[in-house]
C-alpha atoms as a PDB file:
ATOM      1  CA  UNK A   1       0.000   0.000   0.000  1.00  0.00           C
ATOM      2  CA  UNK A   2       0.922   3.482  -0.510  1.00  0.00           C
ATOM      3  CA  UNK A   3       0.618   5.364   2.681  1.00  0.00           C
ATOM      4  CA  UNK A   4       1.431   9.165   3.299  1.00  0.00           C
ATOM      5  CA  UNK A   5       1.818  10.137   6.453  1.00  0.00           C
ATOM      6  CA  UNK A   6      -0.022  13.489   7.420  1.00  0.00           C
ATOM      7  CA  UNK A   7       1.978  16.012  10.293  1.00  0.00           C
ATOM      8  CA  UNK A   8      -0.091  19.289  10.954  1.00  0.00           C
ATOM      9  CA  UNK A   9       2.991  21.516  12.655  1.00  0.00           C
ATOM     10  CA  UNK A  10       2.540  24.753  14.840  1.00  0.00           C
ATOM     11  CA  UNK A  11       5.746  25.847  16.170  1.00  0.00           C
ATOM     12  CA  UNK A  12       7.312  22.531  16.475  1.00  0.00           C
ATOM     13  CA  UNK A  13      10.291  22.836  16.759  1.00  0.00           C
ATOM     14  CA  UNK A  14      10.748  20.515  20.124  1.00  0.00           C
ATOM     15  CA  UNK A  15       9.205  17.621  18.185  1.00  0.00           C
ATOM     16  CA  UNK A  16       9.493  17.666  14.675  1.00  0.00           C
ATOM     17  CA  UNK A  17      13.416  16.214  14.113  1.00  0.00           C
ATOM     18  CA  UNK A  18      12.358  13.319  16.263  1.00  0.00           C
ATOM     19  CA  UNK A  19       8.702  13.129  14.777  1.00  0.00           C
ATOM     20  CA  UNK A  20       9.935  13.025  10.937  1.00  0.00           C
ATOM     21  CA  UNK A  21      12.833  10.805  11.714  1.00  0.00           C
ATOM     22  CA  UNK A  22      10.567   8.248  13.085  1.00  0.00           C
ATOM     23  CA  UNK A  23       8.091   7.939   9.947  1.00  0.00           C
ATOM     24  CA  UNK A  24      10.252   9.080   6.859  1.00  0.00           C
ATOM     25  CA  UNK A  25      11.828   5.521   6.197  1.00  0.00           C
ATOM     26  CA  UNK A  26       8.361   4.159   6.791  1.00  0.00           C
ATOM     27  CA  UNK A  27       5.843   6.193   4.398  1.00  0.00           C
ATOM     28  CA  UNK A  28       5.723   9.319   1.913  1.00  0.00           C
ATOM     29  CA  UNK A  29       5.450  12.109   4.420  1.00  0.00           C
ATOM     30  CA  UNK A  30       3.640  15.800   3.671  1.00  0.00           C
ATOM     31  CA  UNK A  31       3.826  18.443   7.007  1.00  0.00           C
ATOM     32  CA  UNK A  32       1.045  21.060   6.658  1.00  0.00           C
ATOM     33  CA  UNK A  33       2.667  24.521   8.755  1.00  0.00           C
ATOM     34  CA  UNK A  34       0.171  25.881  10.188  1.00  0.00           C
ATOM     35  CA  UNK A  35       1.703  29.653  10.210  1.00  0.00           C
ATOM     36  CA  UNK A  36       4.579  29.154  12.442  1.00  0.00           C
ATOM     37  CA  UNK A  37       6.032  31.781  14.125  1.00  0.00           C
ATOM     38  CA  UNK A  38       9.636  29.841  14.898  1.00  0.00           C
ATOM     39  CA  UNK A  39      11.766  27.873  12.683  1.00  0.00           C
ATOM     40  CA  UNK A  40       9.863  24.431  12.367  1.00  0.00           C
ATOM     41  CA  UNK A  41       9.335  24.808   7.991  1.00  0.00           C
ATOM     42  CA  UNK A  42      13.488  26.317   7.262  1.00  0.00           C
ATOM     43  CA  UNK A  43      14.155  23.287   9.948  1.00  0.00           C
ATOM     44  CA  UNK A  44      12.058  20.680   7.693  1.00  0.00           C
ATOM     45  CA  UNK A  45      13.099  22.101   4.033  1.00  0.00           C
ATOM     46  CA  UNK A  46      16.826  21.395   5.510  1.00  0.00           C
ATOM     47  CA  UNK A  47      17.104  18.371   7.131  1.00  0.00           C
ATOM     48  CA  UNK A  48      14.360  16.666   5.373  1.00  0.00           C
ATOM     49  CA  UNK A  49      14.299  17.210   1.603  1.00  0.00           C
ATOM     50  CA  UNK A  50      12.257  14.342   1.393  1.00  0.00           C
ATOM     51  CA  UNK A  51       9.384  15.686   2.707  1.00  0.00           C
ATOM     52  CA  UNK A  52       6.476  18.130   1.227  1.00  0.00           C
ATOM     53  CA  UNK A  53       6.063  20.907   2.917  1.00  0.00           C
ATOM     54  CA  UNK A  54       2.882  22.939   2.821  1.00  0.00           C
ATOM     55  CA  UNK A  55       3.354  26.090   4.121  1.00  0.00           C
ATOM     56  CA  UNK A  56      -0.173  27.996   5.645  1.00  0.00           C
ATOM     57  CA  UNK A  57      -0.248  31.683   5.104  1.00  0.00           C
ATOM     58  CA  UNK A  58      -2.557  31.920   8.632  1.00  0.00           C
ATOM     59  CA  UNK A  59      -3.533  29.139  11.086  1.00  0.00           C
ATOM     60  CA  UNK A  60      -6.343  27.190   9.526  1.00  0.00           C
ATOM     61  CA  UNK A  61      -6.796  24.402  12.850  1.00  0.00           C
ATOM     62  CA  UNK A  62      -6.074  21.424  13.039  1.00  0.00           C
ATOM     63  CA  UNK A  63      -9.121  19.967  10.760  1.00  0.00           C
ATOM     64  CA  UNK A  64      -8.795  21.932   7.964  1.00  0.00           C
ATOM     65  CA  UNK A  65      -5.027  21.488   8.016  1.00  0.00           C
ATOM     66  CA  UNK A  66      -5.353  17.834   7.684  1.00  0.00           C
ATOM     67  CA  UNK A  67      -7.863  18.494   4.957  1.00  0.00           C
ATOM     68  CA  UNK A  68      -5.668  19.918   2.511  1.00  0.00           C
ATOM     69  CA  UNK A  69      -2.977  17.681   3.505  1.00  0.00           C
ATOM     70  CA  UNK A  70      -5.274  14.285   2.755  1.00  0.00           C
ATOM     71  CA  UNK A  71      -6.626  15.627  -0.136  1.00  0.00           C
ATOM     72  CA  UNK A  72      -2.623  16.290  -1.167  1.00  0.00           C
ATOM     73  CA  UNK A  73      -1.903  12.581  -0.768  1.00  0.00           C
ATOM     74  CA  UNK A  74      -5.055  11.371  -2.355  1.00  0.00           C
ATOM     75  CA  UNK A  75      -4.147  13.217  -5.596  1.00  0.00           C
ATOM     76  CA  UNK A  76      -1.040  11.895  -5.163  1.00  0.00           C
ATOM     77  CA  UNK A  77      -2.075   8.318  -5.310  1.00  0.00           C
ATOM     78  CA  UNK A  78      -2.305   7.801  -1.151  1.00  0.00           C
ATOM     79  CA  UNK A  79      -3.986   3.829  -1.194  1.00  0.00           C
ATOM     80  CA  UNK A  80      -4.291   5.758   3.090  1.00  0.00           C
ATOM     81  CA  UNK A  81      -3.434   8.212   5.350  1.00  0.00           C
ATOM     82  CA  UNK A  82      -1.474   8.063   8.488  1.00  0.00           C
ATOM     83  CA  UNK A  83      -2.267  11.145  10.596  1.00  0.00           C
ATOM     84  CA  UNK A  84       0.491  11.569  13.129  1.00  0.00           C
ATOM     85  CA  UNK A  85       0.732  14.631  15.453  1.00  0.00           C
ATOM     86  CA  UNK A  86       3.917  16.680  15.249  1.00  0.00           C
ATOM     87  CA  UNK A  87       4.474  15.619  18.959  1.00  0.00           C
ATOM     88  CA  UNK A  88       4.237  11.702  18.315  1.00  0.00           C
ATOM     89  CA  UNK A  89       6.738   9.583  17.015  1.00  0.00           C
ATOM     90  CA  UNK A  90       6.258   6.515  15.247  1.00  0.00           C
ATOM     91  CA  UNK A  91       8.160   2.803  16.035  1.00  0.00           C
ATOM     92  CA  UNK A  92      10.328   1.355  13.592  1.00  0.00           C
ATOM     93  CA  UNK A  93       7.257  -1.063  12.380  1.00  0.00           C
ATOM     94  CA  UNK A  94       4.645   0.827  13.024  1.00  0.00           C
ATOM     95  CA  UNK A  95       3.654   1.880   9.782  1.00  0.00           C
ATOM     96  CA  UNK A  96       4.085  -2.255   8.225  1.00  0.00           C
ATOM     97  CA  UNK A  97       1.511  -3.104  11.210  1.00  0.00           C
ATOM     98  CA  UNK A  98      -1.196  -0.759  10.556  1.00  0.00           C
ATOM     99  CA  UNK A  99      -1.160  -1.807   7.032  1.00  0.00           C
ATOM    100  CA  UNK A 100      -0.874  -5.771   8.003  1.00  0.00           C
ATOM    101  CA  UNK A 101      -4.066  -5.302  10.600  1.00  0.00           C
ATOM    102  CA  UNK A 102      -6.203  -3.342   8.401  1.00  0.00           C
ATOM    103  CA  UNK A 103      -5.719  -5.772   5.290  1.00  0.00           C
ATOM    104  CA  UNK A 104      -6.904  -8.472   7.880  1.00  0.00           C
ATOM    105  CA  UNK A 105      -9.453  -6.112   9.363  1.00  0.00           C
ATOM    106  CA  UNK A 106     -10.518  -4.041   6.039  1.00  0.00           C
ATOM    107  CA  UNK A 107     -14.101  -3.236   7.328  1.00  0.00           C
ATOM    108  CA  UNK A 108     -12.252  -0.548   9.857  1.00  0.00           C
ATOM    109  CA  UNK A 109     -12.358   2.709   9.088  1.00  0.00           C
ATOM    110  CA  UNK A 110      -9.664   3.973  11.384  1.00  0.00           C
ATOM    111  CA  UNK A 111      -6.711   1.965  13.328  1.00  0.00           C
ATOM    112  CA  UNK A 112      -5.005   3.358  15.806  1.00  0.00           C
ATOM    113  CA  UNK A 113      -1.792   1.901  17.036  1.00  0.00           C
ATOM    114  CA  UNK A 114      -1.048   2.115  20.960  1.00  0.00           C
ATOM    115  CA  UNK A 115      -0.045   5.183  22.663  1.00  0.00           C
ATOM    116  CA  UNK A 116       2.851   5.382  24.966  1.00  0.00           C
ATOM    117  CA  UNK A 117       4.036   8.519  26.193  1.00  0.00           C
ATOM    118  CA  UNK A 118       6.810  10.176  25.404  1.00  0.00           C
ATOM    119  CA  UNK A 119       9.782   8.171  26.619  1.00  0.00           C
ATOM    120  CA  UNK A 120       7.689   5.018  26.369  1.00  0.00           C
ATOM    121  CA  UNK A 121       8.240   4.654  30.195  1.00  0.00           C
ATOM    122  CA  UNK A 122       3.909   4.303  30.407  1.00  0.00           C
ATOM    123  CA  UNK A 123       0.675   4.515  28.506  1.00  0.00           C
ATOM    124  CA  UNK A 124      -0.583   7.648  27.333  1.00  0.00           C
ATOM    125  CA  UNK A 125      -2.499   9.375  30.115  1.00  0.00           C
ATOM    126  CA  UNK A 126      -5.234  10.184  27.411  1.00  0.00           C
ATOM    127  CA  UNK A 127      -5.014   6.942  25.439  1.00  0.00           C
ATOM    128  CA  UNK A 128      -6.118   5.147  28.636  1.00  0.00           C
ATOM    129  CA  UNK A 129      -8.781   7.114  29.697  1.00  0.00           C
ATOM    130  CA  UNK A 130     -10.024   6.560  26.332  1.00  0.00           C
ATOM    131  CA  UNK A 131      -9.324   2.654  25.814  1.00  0.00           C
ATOM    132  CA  UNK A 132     -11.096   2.278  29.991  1.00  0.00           C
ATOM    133  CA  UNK A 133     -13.818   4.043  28.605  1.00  0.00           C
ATOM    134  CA  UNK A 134     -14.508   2.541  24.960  1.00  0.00           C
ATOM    135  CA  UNK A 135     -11.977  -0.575  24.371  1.00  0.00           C
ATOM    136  CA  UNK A 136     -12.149  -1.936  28.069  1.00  0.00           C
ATOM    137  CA  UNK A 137     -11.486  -5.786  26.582  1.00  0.00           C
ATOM    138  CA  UNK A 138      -8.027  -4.564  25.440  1.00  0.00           C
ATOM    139  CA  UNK A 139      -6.856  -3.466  29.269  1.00  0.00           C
ATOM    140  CA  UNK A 140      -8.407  -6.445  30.178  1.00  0.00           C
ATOM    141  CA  UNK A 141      -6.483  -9.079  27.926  1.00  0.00           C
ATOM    142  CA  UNK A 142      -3.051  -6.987  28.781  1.00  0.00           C
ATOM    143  CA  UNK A 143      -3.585  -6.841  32.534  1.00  0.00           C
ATOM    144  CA  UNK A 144      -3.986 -10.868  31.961  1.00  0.00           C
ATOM    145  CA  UNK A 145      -1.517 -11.150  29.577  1.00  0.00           C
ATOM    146  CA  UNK A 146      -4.129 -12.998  27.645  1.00  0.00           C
ATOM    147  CA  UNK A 147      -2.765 -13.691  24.027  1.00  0.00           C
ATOM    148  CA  UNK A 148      -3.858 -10.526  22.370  1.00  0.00           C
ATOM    149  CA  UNK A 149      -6.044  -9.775  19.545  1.00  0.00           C
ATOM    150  CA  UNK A 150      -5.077  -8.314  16.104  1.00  0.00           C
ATOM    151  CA  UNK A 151      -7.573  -5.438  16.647  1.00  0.00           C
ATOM    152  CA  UNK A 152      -9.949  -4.085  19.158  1.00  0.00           C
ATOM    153  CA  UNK A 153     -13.159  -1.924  18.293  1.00  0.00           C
ATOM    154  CA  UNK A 154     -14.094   1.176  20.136  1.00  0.00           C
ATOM    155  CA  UNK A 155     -15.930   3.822  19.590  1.00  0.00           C
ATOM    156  CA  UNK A 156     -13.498   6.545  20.142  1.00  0.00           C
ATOM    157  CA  UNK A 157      -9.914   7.377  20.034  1.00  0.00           C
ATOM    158  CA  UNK A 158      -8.216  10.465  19.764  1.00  0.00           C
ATOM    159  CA  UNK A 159      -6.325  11.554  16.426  1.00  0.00           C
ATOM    160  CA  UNK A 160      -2.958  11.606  17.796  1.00  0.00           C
ATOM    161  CA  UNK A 161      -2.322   8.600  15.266  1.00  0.00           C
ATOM    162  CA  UNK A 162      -4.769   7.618  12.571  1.00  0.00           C
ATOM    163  CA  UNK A 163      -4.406   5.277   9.658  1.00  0.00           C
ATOM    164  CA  UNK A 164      -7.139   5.980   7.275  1.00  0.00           C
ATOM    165  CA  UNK A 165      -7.918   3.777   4.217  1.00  0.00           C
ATOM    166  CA  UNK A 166      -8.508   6.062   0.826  1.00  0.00           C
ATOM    167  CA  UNK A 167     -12.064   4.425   0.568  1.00  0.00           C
ATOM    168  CA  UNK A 168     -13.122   6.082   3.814  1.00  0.00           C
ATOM    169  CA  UNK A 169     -13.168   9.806   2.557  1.00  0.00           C
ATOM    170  CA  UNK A 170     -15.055   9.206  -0.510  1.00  0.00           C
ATOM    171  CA  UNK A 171     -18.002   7.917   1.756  1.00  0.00           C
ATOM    172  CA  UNK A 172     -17.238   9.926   5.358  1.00  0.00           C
ATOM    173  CA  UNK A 173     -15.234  13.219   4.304  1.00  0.00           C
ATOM    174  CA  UNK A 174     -12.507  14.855   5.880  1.00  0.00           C
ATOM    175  CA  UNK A 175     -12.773  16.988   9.123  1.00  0.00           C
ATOM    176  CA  UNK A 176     -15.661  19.515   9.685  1.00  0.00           C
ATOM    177  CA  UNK A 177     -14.418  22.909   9.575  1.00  0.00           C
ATOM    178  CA  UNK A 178     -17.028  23.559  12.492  1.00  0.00           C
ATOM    179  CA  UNK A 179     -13.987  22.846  14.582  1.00  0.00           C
ATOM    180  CA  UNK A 180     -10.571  25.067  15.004  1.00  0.00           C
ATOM    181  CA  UNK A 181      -9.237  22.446  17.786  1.00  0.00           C
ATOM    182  CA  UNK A 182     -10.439  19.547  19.647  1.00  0.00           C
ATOM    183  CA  UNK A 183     -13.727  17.813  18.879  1.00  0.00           C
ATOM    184  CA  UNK A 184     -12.760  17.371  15.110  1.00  0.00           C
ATOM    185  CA  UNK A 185     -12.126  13.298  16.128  1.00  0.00           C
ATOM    186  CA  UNK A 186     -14.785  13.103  18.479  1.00  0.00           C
ATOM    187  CA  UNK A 187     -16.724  14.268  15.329  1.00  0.00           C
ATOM    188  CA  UNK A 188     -15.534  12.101  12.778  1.00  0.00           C
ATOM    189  CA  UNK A 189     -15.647   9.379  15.109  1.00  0.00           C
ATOM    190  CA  UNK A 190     -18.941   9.605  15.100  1.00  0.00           C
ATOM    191  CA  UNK A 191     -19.222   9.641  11.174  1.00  0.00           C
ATOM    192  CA  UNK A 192     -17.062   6.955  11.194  1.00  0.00           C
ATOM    193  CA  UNK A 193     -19.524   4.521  12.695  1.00  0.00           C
ATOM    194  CA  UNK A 194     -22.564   6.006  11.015  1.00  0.00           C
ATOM    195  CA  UNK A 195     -21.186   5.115   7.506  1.00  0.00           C
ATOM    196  CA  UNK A 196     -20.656   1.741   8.317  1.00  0.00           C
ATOM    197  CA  UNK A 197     -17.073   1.591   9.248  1.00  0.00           C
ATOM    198  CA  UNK A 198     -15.209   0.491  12.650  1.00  0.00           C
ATOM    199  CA  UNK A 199     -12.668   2.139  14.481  1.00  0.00           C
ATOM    200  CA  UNK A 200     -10.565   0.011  16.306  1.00  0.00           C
ATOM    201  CA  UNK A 201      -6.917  -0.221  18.281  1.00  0.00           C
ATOM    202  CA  UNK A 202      -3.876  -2.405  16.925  1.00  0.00           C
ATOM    203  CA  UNK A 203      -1.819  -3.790  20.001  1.00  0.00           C
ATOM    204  CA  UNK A 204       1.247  -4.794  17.358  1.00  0.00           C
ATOM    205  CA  UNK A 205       1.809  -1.212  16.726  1.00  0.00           C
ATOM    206  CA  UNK A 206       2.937   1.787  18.370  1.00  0.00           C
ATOM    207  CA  UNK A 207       3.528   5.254  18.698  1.00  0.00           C
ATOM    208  CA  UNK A 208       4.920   7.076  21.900  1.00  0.00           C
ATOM    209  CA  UNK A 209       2.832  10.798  22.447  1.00  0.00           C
ATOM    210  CA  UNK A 210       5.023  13.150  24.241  1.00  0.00           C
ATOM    211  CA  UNK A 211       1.502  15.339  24.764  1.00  0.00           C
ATOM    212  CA  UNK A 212       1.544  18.740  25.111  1.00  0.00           C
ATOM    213  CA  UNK A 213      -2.539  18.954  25.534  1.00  0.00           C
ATOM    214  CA  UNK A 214      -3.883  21.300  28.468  1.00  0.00           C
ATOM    215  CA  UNK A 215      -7.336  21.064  26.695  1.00  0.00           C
ATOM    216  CA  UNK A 216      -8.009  18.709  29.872  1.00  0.00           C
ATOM    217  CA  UNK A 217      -7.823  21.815  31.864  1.00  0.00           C
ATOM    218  CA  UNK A 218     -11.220  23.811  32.265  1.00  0.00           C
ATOM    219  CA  UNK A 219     -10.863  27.346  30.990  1.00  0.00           C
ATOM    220  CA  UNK A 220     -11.643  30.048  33.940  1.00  0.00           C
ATOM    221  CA  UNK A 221     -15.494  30.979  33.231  1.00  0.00           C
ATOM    222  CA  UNK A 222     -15.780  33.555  31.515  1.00  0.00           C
ATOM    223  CA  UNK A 223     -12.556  33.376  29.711  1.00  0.00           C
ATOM    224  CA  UNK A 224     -11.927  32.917  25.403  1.00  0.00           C
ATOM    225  CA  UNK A 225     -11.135  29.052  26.535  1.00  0.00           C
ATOM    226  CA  UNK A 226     -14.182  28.468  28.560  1.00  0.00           C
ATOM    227  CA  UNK A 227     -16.050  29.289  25.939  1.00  0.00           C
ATOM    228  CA  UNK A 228     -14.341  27.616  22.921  1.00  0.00           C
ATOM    229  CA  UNK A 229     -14.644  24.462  25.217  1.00  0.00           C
ATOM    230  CA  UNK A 230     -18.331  24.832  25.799  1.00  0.00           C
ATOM    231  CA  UNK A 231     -18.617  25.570  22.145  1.00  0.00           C
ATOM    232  CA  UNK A 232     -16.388  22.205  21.127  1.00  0.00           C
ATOM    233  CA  UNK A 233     -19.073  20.397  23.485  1.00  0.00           C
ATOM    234  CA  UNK A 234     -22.189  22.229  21.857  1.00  0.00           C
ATOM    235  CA  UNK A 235     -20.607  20.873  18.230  1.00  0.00           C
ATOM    236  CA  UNK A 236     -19.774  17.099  19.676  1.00  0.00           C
ATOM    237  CA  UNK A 237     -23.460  16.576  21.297  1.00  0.00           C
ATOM    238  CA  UNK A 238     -25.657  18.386  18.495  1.00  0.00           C
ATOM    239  CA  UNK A 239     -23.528  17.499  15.702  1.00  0.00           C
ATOM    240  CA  UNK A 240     -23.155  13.737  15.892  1.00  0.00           C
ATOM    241  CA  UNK A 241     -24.912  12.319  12.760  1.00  0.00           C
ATOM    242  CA  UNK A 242     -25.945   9.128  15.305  1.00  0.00           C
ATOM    243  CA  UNK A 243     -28.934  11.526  16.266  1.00  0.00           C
ATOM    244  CA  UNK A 244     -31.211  14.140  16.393  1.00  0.00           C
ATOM    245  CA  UNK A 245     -29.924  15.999  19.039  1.00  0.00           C
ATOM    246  CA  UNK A 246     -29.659  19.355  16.876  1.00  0.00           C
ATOM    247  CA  UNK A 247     -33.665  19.608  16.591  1.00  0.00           C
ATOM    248  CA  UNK A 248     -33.398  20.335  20.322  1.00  0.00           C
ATOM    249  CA  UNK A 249     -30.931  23.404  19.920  1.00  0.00           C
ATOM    250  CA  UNK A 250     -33.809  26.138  19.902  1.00  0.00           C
ATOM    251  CA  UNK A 251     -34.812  24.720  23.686  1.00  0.00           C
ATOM    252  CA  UNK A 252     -31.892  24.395  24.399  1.00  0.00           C
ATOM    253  CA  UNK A 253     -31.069  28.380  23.361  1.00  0.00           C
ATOM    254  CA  UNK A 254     -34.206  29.252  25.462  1.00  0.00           C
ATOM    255  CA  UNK A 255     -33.013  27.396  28.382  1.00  0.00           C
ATOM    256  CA  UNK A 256     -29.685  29.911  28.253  1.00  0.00           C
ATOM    257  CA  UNK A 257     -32.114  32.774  27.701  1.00  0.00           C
ATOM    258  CA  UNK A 258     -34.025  31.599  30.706  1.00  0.00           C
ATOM    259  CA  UNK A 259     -31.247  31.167  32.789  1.00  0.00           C
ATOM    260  CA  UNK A 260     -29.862  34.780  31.829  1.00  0.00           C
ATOM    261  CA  UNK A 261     -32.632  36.062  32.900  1.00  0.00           C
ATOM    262  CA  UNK A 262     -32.765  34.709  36.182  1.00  0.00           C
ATOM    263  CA  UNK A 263     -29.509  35.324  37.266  1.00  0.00           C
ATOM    264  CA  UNK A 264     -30.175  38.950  36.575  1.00  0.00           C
ATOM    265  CA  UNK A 265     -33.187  39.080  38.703  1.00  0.00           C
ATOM    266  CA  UNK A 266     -30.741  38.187  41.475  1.00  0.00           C
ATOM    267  CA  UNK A 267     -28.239  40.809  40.757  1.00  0.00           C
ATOM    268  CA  UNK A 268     -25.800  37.890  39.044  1.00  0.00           C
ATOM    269  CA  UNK A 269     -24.724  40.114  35.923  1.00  0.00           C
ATOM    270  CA  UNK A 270     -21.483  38.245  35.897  1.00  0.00           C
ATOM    271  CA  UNK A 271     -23.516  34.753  35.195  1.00  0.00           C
ATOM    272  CA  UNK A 272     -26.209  36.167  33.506  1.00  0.00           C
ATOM    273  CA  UNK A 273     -23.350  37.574  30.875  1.00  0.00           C
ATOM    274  CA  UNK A 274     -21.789  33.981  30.742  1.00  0.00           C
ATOM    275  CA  UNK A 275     -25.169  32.980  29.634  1.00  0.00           C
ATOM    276  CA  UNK A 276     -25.984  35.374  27.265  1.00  0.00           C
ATOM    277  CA  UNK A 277     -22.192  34.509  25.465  1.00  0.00           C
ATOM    278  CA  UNK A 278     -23.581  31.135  25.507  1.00  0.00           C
ATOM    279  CA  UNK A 279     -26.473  32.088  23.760  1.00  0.00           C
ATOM    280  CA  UNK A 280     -24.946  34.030  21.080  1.00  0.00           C
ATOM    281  CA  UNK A 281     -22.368  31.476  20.072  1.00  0.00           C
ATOM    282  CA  UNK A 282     -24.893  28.749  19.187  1.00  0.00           C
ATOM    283  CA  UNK A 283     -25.241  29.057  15.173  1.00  0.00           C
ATOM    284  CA  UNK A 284     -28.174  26.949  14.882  1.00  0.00           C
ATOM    285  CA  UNK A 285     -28.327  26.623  11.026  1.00  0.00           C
ATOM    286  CA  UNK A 286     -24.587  25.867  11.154  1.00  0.00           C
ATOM    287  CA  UNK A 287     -24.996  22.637  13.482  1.00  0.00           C
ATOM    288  CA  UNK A 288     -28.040  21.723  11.238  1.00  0.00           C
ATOM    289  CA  UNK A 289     -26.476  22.244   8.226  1.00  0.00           C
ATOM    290  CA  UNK A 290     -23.267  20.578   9.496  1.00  0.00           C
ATOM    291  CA  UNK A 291     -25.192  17.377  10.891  1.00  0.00           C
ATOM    292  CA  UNK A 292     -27.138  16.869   7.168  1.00  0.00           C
ATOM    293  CA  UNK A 293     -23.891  16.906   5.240  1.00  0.00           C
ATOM    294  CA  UNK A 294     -22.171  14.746   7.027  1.00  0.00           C
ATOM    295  CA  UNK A 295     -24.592  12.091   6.742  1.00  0.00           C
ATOM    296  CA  UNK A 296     -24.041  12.302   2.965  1.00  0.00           C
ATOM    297  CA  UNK A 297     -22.131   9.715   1.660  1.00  0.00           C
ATOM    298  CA  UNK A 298     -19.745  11.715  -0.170  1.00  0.00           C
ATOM    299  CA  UNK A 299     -16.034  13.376   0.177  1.00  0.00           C
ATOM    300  CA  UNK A 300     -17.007  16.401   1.883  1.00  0.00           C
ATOM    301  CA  UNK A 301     -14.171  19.420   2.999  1.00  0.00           C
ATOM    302  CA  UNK A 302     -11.577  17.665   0.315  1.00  0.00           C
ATOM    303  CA  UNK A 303     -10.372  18.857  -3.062  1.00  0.00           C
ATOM    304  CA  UNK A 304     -10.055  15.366  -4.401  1.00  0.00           C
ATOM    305  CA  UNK A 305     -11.334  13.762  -7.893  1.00  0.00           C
ATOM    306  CA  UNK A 306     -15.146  12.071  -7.108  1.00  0.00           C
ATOM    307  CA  UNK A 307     -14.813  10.599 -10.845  1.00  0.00           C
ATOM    308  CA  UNK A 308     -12.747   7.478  -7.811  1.00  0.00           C
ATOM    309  CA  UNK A 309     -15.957   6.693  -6.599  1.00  0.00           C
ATOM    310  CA  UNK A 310     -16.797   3.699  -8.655  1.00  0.00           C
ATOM    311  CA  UNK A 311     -13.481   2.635  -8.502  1.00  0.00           C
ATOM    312  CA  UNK A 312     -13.080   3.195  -4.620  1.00  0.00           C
ATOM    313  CA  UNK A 313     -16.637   1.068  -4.393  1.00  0.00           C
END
């Protein structure tokens, strides 16, 4: 198979030597630069001629980023796409793995390997809350040391390292430009399953996550991160194809108006004005919109040829 990997980079400079060094001998590798400020693209177009850069006049987010760089490697003949964050790095057969369990598993839609963190002393802080929660059969059979599986389903995993067969975005799409950061996998996640495909965990492969995300962290109320979190949330719950939650948006809108109201009949204008924000930043029509899109089986947010279909089916 011809795999590129995908590595969205923001001022990466701590990572990205290590990061490209890990995957180069493995895959084709594009890096989309999302506007850096320090010297992660000269650093790149040095040390790594073999690697496409594309260089961002202005932060597009992590979703749209990957966008342009999957719809780069499907043009270029990408049979998938590894999406590996600028602060991951890959093991030496990571890369012949992924492709080994999804050719044995091809009814998955994504495969994640397993996420160590950074010096591979432990798992992944965030990959275990997320396997405990969705792939508990997986922590089970290692805590045992039950001869392990090839793959394990779950319903979630977070996009720190996604392979991505080509058929997949002809029928599910690329990111939804709803979100800037965070909640773009929780989001296609969701897609994922609703077109048909799985989303599973290889234990033969692995990647080691030295994370840098304070996401975790709840923004002070009131604050530009409090609110972009509540947004995120707003976009993961209303916007998952799996439902109709969005029909309930207007009560939900009232309920904020409500609440606005009485926490100024109590002389609260610091929580009524947290409700009112609230209230503003809840675009209806674009949930709606969003939500009936991306249950169209098509390759939504990508520049890529849809002549493929019939030969993707």
């Amino acid at each position: 198979m011809k795999v590129f990997t995908i590595i969205i980079t923001y001022n990466g400079m701590k990572w990205i030597d290590k990061c490209l060094n890990s995957i180069i001998n493995q895959c084709e590798v594009v890096v989309v630069d999302n506007n850096s400020s320090d010297e992660t693209v000269g650093y790149i177009k040095t040390n790594f001629s073999c690697v496409k850069v594309l260089v961002q006049s202005v932060n597009r987010g992590f979703g749209i980023a990957n966008n342009i760089g999957i719809s780069y490697a499907l043009q270029n003949g990408a049979d998938a796409v590894f999406l590996l964050n600028q602060d991951a790095f890959a093991q030496a057969a990571c890369m012949k793995n992924l492709i080994t369990a999804y050719q044995k598993n091809p009814d998955y839609g994504i495969i994640s390997p397993i996420h160590l963190n950074g010096d591979g002393s432990k798992v992944d802080r965030s990959f275990l809350a997320f396997t405990h929660a969705n792939a508990s059969i997986l922590i089970s059979d290692l805590i045992v040391s039950k001869s392990l599986d090839e793959i394990y389903f779950t319903k979630f995993i977070n996009a720190a390292a996604w392979f991505i067969p080509k058929k997949v975005f002809y029928k599910v799409g690329g990111f939804d430009p709803i979100f800037f950061l965070y909640g773009e996998d929780d989001n296609y996640c969701q897609r994922i399953l609703f077109h048909g495909f799985k989303i599973g965990i290889t234990p033969n492969s692995t990647v080691y996550h030295d994370s840098n995300n304070n996401n975790s962290q709840l923004g002070t109320v009131g604050t530009e991160k409090y609110f972009r979190q509540f947004i995120n949330n707003i976009y993961v719950k209303y916007g998952n194809v799996n439902t109709d939650d969005y029909k309930q948006l207007l009560k939900f809108k009232m309920y904020l108006l409500k609440r606005s109201i009485q926490s100024l009949l109590v002389f609260d204008w610091v929580k009524s004005k947290v409700y009112v924000e609230k209230f503003k930043r809840i675009d209806i029509d674009k949930i709606s919109h969003s939500v009936k899109l991306n249950r169209e089986s098509k390759a939504n947010y990508l520049e890529i040829n849809t002549d493929v279909q019939s030969i993707i089916d």
